[in-house]
N, C-alpha and C. Protein backbone atom coordinates (compact mmCIF):
# COMPACT_ATOMS: atom_id res chain seq x y z
N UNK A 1 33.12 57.95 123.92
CA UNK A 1 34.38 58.56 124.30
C UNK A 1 35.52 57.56 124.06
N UNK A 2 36.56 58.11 123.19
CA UNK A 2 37.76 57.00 123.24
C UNK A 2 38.38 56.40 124.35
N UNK A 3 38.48 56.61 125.35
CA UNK A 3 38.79 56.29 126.86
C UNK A 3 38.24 55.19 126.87
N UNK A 4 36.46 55.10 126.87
CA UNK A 4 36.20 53.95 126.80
C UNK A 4 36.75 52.08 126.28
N UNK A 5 37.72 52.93 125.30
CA UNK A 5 38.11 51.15 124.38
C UNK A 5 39.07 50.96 124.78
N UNK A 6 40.02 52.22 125.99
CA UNK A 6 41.57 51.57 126.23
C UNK A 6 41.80 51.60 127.84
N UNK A 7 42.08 51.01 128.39
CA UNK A 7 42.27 50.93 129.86
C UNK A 7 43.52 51.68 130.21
N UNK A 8 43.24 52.71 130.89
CA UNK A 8 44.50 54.09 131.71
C UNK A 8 44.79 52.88 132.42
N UNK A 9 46.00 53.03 131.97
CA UNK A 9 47.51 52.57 133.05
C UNK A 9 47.63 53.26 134.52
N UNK A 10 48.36 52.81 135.23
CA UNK A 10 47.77 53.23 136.64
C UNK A 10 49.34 54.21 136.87
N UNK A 11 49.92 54.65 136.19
CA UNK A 11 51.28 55.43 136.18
C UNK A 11 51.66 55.31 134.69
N UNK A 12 50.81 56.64 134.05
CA UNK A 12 50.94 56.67 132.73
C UNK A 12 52.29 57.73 132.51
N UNK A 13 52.69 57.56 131.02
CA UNK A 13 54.03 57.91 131.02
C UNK A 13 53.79 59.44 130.26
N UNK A 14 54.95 59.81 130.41
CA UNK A 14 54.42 61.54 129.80
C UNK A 14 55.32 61.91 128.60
N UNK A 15 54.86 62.80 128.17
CA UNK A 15 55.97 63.10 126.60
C UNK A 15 55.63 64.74 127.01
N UNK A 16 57.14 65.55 127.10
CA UNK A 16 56.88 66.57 127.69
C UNK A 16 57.67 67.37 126.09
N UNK A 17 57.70 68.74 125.92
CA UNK A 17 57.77 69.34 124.57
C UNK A 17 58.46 70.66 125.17
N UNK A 18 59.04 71.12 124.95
CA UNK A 18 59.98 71.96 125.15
C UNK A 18 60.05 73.20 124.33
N UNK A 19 59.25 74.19 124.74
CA UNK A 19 58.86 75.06 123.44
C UNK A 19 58.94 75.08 122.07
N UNK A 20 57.58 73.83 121.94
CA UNK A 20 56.99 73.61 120.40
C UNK A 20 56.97 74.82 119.66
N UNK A 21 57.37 74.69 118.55
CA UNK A 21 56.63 75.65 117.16
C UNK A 21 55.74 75.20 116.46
N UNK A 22 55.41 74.65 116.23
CA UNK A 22 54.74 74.12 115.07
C UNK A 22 53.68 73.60 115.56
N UNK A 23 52.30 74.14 115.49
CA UNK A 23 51.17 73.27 115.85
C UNK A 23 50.59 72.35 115.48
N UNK A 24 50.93 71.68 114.12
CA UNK A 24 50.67 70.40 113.64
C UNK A 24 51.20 69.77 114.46
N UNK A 25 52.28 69.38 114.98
CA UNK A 25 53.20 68.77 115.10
C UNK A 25 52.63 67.92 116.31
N UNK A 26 52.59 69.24 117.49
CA UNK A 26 51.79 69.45 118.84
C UNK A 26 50.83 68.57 119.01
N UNK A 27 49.71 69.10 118.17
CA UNK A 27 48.50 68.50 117.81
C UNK A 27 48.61 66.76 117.15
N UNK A 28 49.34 66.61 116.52
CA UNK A 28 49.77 65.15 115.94
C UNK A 28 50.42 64.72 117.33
N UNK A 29 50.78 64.96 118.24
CA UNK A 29 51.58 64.28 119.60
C UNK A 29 50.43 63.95 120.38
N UNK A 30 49.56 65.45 120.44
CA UNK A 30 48.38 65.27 121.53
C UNK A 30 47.35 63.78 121.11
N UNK A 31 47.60 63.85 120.08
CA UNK A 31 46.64 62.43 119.59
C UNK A 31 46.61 61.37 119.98
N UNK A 32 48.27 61.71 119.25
CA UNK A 32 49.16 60.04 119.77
C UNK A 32 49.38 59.91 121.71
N UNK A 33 49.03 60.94 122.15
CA UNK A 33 49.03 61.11 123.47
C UNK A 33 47.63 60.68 124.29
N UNK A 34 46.75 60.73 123.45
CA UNK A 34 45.24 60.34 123.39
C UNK A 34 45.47 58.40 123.79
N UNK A 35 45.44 58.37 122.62
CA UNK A 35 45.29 57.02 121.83
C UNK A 35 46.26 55.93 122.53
N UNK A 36 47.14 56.40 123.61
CA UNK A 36 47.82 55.28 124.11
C UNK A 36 48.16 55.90 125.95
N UNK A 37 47.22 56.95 126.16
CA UNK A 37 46.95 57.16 127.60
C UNK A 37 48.03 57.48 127.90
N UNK A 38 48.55 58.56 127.35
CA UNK A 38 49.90 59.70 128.01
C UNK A 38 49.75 60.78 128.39
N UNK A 39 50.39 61.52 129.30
CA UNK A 39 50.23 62.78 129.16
C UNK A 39 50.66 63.36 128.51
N UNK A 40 50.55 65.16 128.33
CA UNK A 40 51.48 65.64 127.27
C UNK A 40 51.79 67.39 128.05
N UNK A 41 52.61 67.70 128.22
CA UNK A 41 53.44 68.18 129.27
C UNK A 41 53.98 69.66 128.15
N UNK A 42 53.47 70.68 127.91
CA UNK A 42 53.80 71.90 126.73
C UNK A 42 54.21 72.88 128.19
N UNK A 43 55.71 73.14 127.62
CA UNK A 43 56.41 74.07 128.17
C UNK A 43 56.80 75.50 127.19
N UNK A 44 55.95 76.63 128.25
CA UNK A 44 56.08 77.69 127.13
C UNK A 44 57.74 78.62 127.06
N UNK A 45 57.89 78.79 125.84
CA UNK A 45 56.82 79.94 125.56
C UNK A 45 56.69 79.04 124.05
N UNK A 46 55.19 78.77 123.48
CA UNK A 46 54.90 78.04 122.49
C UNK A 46 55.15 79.02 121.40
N UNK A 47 55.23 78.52 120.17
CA UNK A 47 55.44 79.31 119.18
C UNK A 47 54.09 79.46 118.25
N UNK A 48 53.01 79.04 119.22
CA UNK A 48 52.15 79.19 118.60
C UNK A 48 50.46 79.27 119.39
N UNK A 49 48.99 79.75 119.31
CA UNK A 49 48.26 79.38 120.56
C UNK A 49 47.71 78.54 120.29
N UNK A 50 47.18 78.01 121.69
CA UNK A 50 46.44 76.83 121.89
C UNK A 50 45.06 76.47 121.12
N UNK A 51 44.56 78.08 120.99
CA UNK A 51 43.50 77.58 119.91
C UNK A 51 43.49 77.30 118.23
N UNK A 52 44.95 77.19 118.10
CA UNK A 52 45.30 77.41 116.73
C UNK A 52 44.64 76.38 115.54
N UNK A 53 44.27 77.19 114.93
CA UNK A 53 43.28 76.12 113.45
C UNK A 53 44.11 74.57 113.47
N UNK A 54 45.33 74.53 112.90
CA UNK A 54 46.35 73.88 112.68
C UNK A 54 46.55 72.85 113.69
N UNK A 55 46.61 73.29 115.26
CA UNK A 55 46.88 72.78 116.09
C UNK A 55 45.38 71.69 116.18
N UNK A 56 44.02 72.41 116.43
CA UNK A 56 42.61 71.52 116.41
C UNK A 56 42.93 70.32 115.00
N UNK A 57 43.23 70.83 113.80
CA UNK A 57 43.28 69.70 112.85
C UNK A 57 43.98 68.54 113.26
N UNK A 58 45.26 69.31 113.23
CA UNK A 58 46.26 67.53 113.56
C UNK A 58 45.42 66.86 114.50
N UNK A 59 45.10 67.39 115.73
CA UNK A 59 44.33 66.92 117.03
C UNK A 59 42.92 65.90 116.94
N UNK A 60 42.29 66.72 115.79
CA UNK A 60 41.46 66.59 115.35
C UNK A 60 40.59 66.84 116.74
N UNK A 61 39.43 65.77 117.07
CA UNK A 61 38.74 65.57 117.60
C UNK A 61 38.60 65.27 119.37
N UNK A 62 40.00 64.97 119.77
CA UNK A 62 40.25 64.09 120.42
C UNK A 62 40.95 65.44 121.57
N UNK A 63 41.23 66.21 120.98
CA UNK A 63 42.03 67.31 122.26
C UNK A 63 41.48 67.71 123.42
N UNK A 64 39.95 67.59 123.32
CA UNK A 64 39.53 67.40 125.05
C UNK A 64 39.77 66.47 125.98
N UNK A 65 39.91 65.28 125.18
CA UNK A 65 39.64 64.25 125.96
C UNK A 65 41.63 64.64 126.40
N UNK A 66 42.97 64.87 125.91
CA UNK A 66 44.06 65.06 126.56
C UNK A 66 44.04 65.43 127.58
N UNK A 67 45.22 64.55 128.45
CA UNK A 67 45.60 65.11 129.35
C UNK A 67 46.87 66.07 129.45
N UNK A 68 46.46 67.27 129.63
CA UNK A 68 47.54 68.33 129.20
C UNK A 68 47.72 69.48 130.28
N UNK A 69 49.41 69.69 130.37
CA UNK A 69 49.63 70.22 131.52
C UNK A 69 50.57 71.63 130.58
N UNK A 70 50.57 73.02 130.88
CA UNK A 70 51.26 73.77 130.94
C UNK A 70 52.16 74.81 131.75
N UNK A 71 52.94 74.96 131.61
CA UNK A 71 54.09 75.36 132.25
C UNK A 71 54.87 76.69 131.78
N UNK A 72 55.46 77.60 132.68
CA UNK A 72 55.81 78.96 132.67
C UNK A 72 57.27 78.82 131.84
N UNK A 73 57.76 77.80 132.48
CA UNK A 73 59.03 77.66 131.18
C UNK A 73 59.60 76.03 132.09
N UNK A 74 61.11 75.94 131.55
CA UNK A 74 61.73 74.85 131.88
C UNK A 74 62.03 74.78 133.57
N UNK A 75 61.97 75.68 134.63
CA UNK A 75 62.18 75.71 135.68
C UNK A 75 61.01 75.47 136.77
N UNK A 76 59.82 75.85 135.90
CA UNK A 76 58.75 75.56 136.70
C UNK A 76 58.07 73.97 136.28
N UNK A 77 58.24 73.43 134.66
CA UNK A 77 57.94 72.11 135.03
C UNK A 77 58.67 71.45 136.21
N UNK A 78 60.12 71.60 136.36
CA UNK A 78 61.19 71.17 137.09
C UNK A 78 59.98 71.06 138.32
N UNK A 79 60.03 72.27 138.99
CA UNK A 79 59.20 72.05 140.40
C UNK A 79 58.42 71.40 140.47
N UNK A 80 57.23 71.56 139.25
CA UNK A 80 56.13 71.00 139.32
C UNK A 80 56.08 69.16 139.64
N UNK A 81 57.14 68.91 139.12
CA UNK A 81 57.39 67.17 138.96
C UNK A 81 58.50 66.88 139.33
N UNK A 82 58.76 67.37 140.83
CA UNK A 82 59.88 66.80 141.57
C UNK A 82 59.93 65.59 141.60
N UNK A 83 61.47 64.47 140.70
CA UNK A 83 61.62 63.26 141.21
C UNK A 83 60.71 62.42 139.82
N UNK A 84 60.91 63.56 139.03
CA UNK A 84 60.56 62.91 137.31
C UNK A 84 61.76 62.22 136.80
N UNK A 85 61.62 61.07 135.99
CA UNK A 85 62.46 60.16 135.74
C UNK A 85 62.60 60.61 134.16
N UNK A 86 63.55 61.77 133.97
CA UNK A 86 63.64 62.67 132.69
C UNK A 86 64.47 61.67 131.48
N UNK A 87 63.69 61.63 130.32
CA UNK A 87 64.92 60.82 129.39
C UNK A 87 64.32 62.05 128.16
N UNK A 88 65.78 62.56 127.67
CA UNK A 88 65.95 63.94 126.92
C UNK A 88 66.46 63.56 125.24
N UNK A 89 65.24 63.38 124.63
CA UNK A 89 65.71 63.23 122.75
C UNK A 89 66.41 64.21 122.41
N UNK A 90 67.82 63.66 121.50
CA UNK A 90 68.69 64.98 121.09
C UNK A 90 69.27 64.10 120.26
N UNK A 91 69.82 64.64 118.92
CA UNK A 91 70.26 63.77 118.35
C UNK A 91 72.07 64.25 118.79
N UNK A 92 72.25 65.01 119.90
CA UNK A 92 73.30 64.81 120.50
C UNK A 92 74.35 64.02 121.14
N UNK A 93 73.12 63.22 121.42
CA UNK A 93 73.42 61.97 122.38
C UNK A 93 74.24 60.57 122.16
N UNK A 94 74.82 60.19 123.05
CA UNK A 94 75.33 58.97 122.73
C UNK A 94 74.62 57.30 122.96
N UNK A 95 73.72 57.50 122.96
CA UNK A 95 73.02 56.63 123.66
C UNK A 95 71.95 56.50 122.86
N UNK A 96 71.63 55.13 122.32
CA UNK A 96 70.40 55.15 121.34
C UNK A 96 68.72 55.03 122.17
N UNK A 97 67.85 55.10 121.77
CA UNK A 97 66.64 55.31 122.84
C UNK A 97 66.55 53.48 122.94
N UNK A 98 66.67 52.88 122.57
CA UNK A 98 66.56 51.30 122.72
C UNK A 98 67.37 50.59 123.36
N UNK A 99 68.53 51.44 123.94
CA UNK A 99 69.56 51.56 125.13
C UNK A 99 69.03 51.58 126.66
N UNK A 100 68.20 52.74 126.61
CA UNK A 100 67.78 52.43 128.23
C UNK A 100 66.26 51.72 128.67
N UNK A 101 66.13 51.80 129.87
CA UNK A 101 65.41 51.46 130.43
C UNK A 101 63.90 52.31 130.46
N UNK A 102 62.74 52.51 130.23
CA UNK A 102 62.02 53.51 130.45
C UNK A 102 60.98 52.76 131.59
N UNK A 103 61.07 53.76 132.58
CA UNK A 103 59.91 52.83 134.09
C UNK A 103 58.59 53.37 133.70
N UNK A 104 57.50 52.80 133.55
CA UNK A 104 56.21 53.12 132.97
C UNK A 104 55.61 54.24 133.45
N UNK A 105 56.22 55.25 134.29
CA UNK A 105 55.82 56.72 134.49
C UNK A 105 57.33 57.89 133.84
N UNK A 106 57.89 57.33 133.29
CA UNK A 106 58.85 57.93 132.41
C UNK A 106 58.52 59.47 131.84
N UNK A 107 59.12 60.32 131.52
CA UNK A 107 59.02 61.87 130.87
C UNK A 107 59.87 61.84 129.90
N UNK A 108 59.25 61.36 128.45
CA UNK A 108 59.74 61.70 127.39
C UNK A 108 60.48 63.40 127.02
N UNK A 109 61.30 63.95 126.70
CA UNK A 109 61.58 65.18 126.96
C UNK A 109 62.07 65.06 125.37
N UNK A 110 61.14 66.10 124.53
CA UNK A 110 61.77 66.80 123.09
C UNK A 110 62.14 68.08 122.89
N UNK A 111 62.72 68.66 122.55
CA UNK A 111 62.84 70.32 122.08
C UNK A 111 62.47 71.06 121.11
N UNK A 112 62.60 72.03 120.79
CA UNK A 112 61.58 72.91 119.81
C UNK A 112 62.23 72.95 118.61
N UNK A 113 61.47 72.83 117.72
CA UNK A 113 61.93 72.04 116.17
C UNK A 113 63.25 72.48 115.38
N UNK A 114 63.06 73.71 115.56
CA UNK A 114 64.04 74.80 115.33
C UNK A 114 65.82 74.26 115.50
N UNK A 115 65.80 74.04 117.22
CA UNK A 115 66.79 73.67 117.86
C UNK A 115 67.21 72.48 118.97
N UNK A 116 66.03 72.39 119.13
CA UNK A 116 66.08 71.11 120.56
C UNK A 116 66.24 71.47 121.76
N UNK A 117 66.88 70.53 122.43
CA UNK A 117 66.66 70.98 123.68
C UNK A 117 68.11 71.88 123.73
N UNK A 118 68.16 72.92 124.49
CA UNK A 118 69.39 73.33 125.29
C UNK A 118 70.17 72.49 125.69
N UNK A 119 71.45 73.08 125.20
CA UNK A 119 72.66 71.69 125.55
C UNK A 119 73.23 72.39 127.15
N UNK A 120 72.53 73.09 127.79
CA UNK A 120 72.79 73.50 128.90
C UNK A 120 72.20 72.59 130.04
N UNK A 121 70.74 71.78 129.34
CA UNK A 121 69.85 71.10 129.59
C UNK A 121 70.27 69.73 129.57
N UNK A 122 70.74 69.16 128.89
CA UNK A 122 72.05 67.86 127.92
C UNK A 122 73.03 67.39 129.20
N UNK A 123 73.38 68.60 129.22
CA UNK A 123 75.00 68.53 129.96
C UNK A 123 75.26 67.98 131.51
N UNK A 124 73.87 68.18 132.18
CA UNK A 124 73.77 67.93 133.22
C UNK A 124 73.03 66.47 133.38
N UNK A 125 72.78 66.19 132.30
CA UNK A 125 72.22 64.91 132.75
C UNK A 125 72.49 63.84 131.85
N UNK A 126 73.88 63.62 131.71
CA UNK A 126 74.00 62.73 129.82
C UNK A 126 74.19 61.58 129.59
N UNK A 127 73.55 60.62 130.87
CA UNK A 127 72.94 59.20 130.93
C UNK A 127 71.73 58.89 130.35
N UNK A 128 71.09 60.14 130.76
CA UNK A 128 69.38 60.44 130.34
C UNK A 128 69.35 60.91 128.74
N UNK A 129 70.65 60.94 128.08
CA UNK A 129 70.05 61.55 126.95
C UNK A 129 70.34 60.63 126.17
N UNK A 130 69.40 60.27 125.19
CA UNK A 130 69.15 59.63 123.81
C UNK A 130 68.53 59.67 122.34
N UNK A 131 69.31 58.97 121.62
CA UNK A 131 69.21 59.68 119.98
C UNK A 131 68.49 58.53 119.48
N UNK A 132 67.64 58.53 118.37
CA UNK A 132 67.08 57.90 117.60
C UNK A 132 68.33 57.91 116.35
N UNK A 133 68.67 56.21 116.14
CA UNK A 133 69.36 56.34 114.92
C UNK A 133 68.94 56.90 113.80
N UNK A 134 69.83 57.38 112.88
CA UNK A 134 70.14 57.48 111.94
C UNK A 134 70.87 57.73 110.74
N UNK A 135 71.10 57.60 109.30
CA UNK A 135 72.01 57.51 108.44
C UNK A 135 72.23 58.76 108.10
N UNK A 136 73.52 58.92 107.72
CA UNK A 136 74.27 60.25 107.11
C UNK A 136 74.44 61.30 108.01
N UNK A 137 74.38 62.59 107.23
CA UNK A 137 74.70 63.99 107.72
C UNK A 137 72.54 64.56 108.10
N UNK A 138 71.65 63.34 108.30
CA UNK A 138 70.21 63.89 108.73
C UNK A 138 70.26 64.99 109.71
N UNK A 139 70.01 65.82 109.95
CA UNK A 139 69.72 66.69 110.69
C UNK A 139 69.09 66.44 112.19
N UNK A 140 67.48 65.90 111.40
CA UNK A 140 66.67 65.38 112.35
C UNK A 140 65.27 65.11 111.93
N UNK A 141 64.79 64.28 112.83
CA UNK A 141 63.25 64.08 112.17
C UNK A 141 62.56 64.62 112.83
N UNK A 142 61.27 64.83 112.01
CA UNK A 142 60.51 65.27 112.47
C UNK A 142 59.79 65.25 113.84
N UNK A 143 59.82 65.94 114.60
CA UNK A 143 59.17 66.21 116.08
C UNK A 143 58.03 65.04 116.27
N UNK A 144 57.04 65.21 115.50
CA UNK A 144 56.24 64.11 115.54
C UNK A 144 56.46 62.80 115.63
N UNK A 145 57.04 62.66 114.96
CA UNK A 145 57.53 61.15 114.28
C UNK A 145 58.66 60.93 115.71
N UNK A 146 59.29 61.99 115.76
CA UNK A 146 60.37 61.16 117.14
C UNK A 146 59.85 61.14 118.47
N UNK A 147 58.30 61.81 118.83
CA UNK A 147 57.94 61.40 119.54
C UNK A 147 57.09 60.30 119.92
N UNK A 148 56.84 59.86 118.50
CA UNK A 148 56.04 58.65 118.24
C UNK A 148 57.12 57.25 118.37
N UNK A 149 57.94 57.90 118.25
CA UNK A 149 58.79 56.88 118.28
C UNK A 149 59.95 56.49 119.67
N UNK A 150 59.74 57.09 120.23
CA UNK A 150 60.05 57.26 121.61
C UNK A 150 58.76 56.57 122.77
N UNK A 151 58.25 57.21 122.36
CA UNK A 151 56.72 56.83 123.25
C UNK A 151 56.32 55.43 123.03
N UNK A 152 56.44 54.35 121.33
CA UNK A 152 56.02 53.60 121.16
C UNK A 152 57.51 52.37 122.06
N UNK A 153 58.46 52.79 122.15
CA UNK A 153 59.49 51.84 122.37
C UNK A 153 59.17 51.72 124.02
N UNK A 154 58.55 53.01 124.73
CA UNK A 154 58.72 53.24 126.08
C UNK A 154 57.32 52.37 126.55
N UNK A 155 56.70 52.24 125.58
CA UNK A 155 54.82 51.68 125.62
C UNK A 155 55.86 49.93 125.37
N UNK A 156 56.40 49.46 124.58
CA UNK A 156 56.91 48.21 124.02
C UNK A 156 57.93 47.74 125.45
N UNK A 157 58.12 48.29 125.59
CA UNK A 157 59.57 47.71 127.16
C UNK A 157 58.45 47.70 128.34
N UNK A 158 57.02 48.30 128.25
CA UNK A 158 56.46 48.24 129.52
C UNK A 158 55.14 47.12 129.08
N UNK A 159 55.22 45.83 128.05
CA UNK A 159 54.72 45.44 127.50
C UNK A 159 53.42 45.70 127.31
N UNK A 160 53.06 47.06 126.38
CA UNK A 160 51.98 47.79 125.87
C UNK A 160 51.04 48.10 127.36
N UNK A 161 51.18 47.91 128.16
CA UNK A 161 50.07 47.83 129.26
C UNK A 161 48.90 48.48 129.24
N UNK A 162 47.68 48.32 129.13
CA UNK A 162 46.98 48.70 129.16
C UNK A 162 46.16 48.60 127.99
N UNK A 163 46.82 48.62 126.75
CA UNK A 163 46.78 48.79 125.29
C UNK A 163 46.06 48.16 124.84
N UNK A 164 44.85 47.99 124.17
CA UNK A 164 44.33 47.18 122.72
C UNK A 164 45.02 46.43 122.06
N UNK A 165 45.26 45.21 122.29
CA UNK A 165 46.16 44.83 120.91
C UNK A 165 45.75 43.69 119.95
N UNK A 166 44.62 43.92 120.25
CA UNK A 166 43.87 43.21 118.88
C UNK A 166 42.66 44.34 118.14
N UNK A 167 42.92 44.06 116.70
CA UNK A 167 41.98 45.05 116.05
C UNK A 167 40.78 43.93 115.23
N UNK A 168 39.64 44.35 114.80
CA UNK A 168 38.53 43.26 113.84
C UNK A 168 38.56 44.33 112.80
N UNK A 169 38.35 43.72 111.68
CA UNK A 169 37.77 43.88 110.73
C UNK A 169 36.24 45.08 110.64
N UNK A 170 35.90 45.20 110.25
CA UNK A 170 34.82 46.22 110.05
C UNK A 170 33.53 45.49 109.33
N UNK A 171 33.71 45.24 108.03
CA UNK A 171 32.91 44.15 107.38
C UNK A 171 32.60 42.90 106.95
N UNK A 172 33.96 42.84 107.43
CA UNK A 172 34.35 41.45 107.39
C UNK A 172 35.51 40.54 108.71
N UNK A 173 35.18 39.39 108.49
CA UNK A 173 35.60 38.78 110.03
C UNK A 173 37.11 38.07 109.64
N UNK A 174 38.06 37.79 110.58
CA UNK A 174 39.38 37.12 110.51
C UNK A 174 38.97 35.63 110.41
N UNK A 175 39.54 34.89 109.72
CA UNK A 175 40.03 33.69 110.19
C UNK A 175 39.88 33.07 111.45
N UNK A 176 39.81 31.93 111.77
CA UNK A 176 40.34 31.44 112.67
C UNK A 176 41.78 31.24 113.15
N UNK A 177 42.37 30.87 112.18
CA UNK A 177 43.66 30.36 112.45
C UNK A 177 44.73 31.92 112.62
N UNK A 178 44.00 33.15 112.03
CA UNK A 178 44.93 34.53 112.64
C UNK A 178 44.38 34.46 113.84
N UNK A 179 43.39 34.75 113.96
CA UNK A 179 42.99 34.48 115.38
C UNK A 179 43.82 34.31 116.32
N UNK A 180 43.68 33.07 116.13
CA UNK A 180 44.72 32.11 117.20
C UNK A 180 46.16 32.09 117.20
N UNK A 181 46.73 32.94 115.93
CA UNK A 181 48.00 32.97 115.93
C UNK A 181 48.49 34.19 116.93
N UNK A 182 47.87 34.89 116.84
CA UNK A 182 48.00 36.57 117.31
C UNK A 182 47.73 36.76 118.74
N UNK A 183 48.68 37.50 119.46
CA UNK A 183 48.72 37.54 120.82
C UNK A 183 47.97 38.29 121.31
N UNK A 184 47.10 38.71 122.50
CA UNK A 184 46.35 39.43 122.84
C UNK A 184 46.67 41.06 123.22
């Protein structure tokens, strides 16, 4: 079981999704949600089902082992996680994600690919909201990728805790001297 090689954090952080479309996408989060002991928080109404071909691929293998919570829409996660420490990706925002603070039980918050989050959603809270740079007239990146990238900065400020951070070789062995250069 992958669980086995990574030690759960004792207030793991969550990446919550805001009526996903796209089940690759989903499924590529749930992984990355796997692989570094997050939760992953799908608020419906999804644009797609849970048993979806698409959705198992990206996932691959690993979607049992998620920890995954669903929700009736945006008002009932609200209840469910009274006193969630919400930080909301938009490329609305004035505030870059390497700007704040994330406390190691943090709620990553993305929106649905289409549109994002509701700027009704934005408006009320616009300390909490932050943009991933980028150049020109971009639109936006991909869902995946900005939650990977959110999650990895929020995992990096809480210095990886818990995390693996040494990898070996397979057939062959390192050096000594990488070894010893490389932090644990």
């Amino acid at each position: 079981m992958l669980q086995s090689f990574y030690m759960k954090r004792e207030e793991p952080l969550n990446i919550v999704l805001l009526e996903p479309e796209i089940p690759a996408n989903t499924g590529n989060i749930g992984r990355t949600c796997v692989a570094t002991g997050t939760r992953l928080h799908l608020i419906d109404p999804l644009g797609f089902k849970l048993n979806d071909k698409m959705l198992k691929r990206a996932g691959m293998d690993y979607w049992d082992q998620l920890d995954v919570t669903r929700y009736d829409d945006w008002e009932d996660f609200l209840e469910r996680n009274p006193g969630a420490r919400l930080y909301y990706f938009t490329t609305k925002a004035r505030y870059a994600h390497t700007q704040v603070h994330y406390e190691e039980d943090a709620y990553l918050v993305f929106g649905k690919e289409s549109a994002g989050i509701p700027e009704e959603i934005l408006k009320k809270d616009p300390e909490h909201c932050v943009r991933i740079p980028m150049i020109g007239e971009t639109r936006s990146l991909n869902l995946g990728n900005s939650a990977a990238i959110g999650l990895y900065e929020a995992l990096r400020q809480n210095d990886f805790e818990g995390m693996k951070m040494r990898g070996q070789l397979h057939h062959l062995k390192w050096s000594t001297d990488v070894m010893e250069s490389t932090k644990d």
